[in-house]
N, C-alpha and C. Protein backbone atom coordinates (compact mmCIF):
# COMPACT_ATOMS: atom_id res chain seq x y z
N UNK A 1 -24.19 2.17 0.63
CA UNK A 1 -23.82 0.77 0.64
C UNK A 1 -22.30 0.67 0.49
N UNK A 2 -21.76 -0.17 0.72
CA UNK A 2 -20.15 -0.56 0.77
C UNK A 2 -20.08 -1.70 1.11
N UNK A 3 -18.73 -2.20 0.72
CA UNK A 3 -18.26 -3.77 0.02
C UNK A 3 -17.55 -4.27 1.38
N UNK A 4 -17.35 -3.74 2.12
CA UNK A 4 -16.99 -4.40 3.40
C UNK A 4 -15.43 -4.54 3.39
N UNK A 5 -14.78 -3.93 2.26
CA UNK A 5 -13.38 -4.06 2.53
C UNK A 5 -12.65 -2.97 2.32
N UNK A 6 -12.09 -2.83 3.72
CA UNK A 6 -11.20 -1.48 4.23
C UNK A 6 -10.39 -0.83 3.25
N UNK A 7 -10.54 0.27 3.24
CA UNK A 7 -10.22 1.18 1.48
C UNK A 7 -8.93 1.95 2.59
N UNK A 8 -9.09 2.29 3.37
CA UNK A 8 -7.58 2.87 4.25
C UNK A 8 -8.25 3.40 5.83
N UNK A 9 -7.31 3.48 6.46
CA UNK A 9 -7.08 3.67 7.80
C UNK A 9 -7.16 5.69 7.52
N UNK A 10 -8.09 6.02 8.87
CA UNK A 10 -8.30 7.55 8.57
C UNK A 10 -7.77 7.81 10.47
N UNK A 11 -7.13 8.88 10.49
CA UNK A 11 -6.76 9.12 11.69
C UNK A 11 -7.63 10.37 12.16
N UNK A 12 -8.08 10.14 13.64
CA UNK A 12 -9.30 10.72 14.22
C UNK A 12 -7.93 12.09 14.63
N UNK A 13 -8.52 13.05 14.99
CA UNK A 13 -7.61 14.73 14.75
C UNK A 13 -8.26 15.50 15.58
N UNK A 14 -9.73 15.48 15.81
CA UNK A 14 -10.47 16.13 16.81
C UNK A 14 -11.79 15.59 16.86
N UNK A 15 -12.43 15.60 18.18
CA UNK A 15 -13.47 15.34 18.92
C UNK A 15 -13.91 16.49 19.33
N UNK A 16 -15.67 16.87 19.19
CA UNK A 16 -15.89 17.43 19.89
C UNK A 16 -17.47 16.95 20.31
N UNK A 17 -17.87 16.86 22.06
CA UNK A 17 -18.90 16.32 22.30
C UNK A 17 -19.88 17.87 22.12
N UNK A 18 -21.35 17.69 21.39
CA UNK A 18 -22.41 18.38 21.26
C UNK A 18 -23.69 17.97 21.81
N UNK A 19 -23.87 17.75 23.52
CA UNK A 19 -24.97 17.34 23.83
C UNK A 19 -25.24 15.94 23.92
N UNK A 20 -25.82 15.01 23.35
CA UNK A 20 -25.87 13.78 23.32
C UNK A 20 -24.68 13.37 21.90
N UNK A 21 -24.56 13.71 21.13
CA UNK A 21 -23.48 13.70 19.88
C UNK A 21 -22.26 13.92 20.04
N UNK A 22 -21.44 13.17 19.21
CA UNK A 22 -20.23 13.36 19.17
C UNK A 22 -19.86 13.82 17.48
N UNK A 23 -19.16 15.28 17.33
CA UNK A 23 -18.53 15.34 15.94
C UNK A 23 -17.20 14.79 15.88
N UNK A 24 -17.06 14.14 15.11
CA UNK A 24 -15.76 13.89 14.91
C UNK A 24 -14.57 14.30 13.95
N UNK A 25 -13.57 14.66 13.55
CA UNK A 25 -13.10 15.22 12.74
C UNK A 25 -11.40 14.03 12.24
N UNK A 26 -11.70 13.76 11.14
CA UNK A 26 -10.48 12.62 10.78
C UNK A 26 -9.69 13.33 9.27
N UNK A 27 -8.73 12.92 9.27
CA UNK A 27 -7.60 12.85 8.08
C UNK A 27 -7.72 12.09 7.65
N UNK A 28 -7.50 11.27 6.11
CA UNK A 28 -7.11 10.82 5.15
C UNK A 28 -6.84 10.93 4.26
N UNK A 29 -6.07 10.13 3.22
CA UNK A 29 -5.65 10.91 1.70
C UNK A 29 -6.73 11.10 0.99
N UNK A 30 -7.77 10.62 0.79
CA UNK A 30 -8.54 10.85 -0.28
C UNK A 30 -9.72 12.51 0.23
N UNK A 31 -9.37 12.89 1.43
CA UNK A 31 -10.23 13.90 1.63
C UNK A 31 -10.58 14.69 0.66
N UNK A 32 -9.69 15.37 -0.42
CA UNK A 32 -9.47 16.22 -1.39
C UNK A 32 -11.01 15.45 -2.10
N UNK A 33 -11.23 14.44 -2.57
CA UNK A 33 -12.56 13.54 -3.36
C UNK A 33 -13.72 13.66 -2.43
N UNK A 34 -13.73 14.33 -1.23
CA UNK A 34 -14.77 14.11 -0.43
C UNK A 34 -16.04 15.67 -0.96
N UNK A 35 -17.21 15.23 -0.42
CA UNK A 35 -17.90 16.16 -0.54
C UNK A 35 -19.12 16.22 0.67
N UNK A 36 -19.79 17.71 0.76
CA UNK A 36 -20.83 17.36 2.10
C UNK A 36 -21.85 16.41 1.72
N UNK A 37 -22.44 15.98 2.71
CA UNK A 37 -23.62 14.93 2.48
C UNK A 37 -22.76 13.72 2.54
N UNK A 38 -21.58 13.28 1.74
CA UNK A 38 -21.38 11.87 1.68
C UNK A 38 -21.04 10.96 2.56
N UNK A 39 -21.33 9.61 2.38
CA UNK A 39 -21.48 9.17 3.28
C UNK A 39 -19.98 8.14 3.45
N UNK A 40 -19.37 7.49 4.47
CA UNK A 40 -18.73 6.77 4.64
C UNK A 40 -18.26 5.64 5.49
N UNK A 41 -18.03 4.98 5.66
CA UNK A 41 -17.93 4.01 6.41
C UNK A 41 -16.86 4.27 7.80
N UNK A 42 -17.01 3.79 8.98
CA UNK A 42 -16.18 4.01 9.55
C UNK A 42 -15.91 3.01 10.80
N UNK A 43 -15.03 2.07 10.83
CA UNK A 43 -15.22 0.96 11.39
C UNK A 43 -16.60 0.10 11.58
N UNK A 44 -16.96 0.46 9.97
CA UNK A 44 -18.60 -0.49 9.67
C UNK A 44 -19.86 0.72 9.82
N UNK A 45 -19.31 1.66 10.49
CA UNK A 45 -20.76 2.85 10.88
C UNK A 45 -20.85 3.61 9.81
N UNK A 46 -21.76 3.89 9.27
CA UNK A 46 -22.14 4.77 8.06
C UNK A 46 -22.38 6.22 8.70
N UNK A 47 -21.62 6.81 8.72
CA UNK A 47 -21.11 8.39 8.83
C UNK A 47 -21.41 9.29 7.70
N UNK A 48 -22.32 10.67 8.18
CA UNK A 48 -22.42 11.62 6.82
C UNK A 48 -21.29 12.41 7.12
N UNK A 49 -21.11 13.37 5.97
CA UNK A 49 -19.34 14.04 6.00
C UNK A 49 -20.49 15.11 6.01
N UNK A 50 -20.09 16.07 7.20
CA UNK A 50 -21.19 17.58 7.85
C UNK A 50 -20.07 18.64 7.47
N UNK A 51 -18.79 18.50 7.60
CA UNK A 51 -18.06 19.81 7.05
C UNK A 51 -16.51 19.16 6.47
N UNK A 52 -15.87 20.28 5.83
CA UNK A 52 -14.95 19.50 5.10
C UNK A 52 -13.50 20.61 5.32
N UNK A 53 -12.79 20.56 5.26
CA UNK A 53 -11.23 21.46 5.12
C UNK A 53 -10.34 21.28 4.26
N UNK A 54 -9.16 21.41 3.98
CA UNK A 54 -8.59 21.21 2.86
C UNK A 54 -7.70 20.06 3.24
N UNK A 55 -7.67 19.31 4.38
CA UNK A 55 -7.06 18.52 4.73
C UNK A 55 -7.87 17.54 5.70
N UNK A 56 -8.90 17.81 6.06
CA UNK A 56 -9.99 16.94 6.93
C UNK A 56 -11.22 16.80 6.83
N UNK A 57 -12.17 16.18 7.29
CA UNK A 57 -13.67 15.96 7.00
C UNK A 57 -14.16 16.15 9.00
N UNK A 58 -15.50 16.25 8.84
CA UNK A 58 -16.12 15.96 9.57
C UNK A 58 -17.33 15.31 9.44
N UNK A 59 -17.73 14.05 10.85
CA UNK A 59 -18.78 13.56 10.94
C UNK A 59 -19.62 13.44 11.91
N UNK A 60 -20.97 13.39 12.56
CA UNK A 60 -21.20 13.11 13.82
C UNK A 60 -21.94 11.92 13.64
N UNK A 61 -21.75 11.63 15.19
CA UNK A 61 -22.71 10.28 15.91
C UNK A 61 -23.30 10.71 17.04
N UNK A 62 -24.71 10.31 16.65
CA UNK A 62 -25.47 10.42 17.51
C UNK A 62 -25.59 9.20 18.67
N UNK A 63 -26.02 9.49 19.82
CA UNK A 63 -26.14 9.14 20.56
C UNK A 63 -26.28 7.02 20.34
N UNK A 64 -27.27 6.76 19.80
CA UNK A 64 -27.93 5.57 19.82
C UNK A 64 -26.52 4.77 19.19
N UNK A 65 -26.06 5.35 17.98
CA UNK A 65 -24.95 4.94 17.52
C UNK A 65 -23.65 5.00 17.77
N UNK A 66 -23.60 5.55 18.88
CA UNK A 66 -22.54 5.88 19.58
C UNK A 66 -22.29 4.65 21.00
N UNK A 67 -23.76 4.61 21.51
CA UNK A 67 -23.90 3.27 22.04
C UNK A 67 -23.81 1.87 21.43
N UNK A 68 -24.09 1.89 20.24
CA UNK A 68 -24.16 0.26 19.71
C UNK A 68 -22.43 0.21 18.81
N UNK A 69 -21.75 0.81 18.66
CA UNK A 69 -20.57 0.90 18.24
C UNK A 69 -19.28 1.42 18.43
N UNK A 70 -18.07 0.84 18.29
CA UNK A 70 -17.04 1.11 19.08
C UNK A 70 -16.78 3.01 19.01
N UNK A 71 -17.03 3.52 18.34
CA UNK A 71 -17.32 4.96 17.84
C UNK A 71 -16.70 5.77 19.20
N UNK A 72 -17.84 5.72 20.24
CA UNK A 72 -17.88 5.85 21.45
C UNK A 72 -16.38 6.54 22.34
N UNK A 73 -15.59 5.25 21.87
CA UNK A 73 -14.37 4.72 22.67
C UNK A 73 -13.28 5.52 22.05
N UNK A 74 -13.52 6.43 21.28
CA UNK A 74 -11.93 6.45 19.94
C UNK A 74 -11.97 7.80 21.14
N UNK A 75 -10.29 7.91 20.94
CA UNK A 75 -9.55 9.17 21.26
C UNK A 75 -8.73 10.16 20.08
N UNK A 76 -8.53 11.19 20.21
CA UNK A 76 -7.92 11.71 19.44
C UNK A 76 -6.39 11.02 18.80
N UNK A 77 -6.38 10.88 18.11
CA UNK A 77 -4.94 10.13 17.47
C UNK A 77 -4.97 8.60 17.09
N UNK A 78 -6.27 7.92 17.26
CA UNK A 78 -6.66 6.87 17.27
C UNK A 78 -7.28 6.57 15.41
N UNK A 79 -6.74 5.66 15.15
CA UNK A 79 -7.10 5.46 13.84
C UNK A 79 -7.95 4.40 13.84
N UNK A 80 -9.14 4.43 11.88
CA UNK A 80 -10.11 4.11 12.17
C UNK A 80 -10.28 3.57 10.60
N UNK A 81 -10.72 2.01 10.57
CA UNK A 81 -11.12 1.68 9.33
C UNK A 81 -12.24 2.98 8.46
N UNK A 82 -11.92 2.73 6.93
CA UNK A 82 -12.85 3.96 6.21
C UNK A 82 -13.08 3.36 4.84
N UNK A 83 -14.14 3.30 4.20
CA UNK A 83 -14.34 3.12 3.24
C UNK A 83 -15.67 4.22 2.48
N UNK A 84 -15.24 4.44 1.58
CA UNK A 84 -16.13 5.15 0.95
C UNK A 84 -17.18 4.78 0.16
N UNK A 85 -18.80 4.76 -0.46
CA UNK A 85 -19.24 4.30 -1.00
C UNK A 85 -19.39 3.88 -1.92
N UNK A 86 -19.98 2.79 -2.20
CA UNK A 86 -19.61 1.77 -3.67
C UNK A 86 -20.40 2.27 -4.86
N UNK A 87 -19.54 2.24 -5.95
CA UNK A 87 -20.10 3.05 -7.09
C UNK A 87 -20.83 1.89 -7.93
N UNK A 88 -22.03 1.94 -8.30
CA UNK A 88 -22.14 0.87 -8.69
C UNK A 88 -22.06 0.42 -10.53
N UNK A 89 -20.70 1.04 -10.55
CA UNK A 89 -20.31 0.60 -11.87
C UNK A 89 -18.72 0.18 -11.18
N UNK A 90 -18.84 -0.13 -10.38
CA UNK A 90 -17.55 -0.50 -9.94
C UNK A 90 -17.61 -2.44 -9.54
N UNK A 91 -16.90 -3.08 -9.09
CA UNK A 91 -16.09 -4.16 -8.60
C UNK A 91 -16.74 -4.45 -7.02
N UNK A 92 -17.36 -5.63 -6.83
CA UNK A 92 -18.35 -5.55 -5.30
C UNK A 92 -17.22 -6.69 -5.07
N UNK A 93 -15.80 -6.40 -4.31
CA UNK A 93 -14.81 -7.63 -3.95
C UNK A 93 -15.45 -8.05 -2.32
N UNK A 94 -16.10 -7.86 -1.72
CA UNK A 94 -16.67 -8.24 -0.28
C UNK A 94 -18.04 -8.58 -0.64
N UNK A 95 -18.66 -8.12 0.37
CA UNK A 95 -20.38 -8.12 0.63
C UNK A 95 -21.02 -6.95 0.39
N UNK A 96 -22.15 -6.99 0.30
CA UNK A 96 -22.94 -5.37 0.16
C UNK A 96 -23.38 -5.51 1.82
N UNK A 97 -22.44 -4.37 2.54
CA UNK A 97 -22.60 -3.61 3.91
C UNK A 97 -22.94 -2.65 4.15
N UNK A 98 -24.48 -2.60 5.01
CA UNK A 98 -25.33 -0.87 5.13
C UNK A 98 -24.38 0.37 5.98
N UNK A 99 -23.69 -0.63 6.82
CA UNK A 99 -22.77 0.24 7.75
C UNK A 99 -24.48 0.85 8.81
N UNK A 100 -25.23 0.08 9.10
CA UNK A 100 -25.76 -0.09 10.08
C UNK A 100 -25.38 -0.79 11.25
N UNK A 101 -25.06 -0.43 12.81
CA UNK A 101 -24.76 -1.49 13.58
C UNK A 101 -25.58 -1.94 14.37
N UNK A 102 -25.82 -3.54 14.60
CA UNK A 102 -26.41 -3.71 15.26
C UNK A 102 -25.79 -3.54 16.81
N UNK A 103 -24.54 -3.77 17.30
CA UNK A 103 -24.47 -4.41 18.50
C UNK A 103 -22.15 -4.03 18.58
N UNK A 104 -21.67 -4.22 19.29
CA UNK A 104 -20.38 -4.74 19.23
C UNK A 104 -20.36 -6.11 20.34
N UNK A 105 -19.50 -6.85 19.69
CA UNK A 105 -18.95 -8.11 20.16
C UNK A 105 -17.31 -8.38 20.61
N UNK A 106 -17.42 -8.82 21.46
CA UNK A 106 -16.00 -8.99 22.05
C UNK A 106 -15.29 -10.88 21.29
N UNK A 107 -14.45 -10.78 21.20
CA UNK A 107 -13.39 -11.48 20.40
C UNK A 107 -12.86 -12.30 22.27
N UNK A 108 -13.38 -13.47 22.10
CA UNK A 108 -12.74 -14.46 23.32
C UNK A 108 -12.20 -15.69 22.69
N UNK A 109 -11.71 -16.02 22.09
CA UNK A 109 -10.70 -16.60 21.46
C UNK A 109 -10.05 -16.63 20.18
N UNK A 110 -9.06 -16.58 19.63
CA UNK A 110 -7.91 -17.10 18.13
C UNK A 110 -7.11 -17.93 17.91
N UNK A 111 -7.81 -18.95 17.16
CA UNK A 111 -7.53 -20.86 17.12
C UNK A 111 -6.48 -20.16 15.56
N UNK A 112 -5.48 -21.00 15.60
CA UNK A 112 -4.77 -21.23 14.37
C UNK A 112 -5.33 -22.51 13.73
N UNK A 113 -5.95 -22.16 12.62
CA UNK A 113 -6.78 -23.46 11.73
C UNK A 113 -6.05 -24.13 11.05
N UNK A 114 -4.52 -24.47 11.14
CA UNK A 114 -3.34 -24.84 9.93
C UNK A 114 -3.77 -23.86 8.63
N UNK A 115 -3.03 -23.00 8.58
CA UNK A 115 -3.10 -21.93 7.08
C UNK A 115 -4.35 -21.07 7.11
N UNK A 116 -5.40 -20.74 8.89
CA UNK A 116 -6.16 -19.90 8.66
C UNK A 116 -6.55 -19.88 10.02
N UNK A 117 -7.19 -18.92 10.44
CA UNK A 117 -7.54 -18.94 11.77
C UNK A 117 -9.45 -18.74 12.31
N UNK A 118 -9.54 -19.12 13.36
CA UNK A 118 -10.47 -19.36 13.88
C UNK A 118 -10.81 -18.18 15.17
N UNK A 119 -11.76 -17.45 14.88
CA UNK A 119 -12.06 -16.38 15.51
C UNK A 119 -13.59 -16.32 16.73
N UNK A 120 -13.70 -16.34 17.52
CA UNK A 120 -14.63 -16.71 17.95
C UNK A 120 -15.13 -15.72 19.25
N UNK A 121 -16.11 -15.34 18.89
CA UNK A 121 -17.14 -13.90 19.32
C UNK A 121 -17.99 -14.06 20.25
N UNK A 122 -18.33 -13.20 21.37
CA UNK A 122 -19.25 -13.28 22.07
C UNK A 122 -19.83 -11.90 22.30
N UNK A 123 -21.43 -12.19 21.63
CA UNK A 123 -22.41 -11.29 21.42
C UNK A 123 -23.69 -11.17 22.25
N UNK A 124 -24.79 -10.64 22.22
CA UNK A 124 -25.84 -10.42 23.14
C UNK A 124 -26.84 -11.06 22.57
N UNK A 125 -26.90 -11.39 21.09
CA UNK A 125 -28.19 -12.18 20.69
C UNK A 125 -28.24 -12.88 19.56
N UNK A 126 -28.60 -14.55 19.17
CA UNK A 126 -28.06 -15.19 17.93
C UNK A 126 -29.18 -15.44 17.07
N UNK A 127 -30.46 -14.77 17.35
CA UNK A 127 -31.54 -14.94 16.29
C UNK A 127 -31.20 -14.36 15.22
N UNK A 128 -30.59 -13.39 15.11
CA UNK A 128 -29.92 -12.74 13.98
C UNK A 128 -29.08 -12.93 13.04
N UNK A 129 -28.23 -13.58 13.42
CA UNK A 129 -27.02 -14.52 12.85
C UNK A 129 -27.26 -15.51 12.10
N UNK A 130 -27.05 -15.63 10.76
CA UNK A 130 -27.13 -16.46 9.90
C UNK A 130 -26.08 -17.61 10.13
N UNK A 131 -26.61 -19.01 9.84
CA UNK A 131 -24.95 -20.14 10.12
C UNK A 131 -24.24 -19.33 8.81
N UNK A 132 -24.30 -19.19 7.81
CA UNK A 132 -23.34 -19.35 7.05
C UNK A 132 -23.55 -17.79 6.35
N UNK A 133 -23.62 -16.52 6.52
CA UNK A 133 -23.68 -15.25 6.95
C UNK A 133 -22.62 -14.40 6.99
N UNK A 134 -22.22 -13.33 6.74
CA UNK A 134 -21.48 -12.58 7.07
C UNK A 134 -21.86 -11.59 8.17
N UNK A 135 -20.64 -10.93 8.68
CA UNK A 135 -20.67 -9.67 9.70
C UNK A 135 -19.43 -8.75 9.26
N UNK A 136 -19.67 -7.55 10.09
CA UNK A 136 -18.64 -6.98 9.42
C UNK A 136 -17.54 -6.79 10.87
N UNK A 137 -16.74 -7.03 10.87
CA UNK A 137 -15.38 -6.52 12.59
C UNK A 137 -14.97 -5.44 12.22
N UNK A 138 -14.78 -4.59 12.94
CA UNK A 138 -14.52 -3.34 12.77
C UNK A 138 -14.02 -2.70 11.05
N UNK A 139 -15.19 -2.95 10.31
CA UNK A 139 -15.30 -2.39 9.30
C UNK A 139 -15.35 -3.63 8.17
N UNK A 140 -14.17 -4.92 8.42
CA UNK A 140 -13.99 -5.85 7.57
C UNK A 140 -15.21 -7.00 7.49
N UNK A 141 -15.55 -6.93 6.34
CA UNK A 141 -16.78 -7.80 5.80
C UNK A 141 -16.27 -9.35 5.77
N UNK A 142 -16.66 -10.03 7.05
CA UNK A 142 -16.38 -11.50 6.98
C UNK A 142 -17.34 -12.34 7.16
N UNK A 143 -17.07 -13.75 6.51
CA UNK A 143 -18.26 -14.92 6.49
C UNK A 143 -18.43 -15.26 8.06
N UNK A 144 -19.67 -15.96 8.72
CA UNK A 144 -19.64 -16.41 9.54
C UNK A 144 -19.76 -17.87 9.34
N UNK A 145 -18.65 -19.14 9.76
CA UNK A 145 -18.84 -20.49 9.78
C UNK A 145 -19.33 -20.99 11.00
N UNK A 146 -20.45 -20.40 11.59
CA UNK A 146 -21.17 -21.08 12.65
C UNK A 146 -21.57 -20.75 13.57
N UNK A 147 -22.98 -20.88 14.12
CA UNK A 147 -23.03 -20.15 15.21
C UNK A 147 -23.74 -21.09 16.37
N UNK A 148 -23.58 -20.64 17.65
CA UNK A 148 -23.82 -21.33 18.83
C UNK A 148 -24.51 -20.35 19.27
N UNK A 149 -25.28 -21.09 20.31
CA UNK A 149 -25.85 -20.20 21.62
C UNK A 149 -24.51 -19.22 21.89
N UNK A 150 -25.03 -17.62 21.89
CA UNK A 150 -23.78 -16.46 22.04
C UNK A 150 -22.81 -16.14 21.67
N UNK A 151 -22.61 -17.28 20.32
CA UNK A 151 -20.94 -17.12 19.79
C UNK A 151 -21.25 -17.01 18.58
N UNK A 152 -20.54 -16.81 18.22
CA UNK A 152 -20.36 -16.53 16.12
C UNK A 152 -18.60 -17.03 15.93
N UNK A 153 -18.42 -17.98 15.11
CA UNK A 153 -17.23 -18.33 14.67
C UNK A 153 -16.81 -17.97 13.39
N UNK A 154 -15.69 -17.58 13.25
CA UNK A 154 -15.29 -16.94 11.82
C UNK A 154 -13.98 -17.46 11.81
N UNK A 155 -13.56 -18.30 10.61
CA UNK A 155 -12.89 -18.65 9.99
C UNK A 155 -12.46 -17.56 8.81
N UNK A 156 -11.22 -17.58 9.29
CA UNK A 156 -10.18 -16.30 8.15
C UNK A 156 -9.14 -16.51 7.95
N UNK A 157 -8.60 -16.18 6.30
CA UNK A 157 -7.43 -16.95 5.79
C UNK A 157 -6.47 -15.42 6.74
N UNK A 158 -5.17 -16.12 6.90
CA UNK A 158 -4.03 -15.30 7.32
C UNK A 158 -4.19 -13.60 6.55
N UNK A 159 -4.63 -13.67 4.82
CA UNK A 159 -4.44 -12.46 3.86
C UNK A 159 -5.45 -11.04 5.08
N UNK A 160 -6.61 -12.29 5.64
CA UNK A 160 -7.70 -10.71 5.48
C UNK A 160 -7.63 -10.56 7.11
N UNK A 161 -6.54 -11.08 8.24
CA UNK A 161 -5.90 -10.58 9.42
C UNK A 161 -5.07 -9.42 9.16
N UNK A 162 -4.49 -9.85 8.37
CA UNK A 162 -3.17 -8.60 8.80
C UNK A 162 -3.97 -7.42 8.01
């Protein structure tokens, strides 16, 4: 489980495709705290850590998840939201996020709301979507203020853009 808010940016270092799978291999500072089995977030995808180095981790994605998430698309040198799992004697500052994906959504418009902005999504299916709900965008755990036939609108203060 994880809180939906981006703990640091991990830079992807090597790819390698295995059949239908992709391993992936990323940098970050906290690698040194990492261990096998654990799990982590990675632009919202819950990733197990399969091998480790003294300076990198590895993870794979399988196929299905490789289709329903931007995962797919990354190139070597390409950096990638990361969060590690929530301890639960710790501080829940977001949402509780499985880092299951359902789907990716494309971003077709950004309204300036006076002091916040207006984000507005187009997805493949809205039975799912709660009006007043969160989702997570590439890793960041945000409310949803509304939804239409194919769209999801998200209202976000300026702090949780940049």
């Amino acid at each position: 489980m994880f809180s939906g808010i981006v703990e640091e940016y991990a830079t992807l270092v090597a790819l390698v495709k295995d059949q239908e799978n992709i391993h992936f291999t990323f940098k970050c500072s906290f690698v040194d705290e990492l261990k096998i089995d654990q799990s982590i977030s990675h632009n919202g995808v819950c990733l197990t850590v399969v091998s480790l180095t003294d300076d990198s981790y590895t993870v794979t994605a399988m196929k299905e998840t490789l289709e329903r998430s931007n995962l797919g698309l990354l190139k070597v040198g390409d950096k990638v939201n990361v969060e590690r799992s929530m301890m639960m004697n710790g501080r829940l500052d977001g949402h509780i996020v499985q880092g299951h994906v359902d789907q990716t959504a494309t971003c077709i418009d950004i309204n300036d709301a006076e002091g916040s902005w207006y984000f507005t999504f187009r997805y493949a299916f809205d039975k799912e979507m709660a009006q007043r709900g969160y989702i997570t965008v590439d890793k960041g755990s945000v409310t949803v203020n509304g939804v239409s036939s194919r769209f999801a609108i998200r209202r976000m203060i300026l702090f949780r853009w940049r």
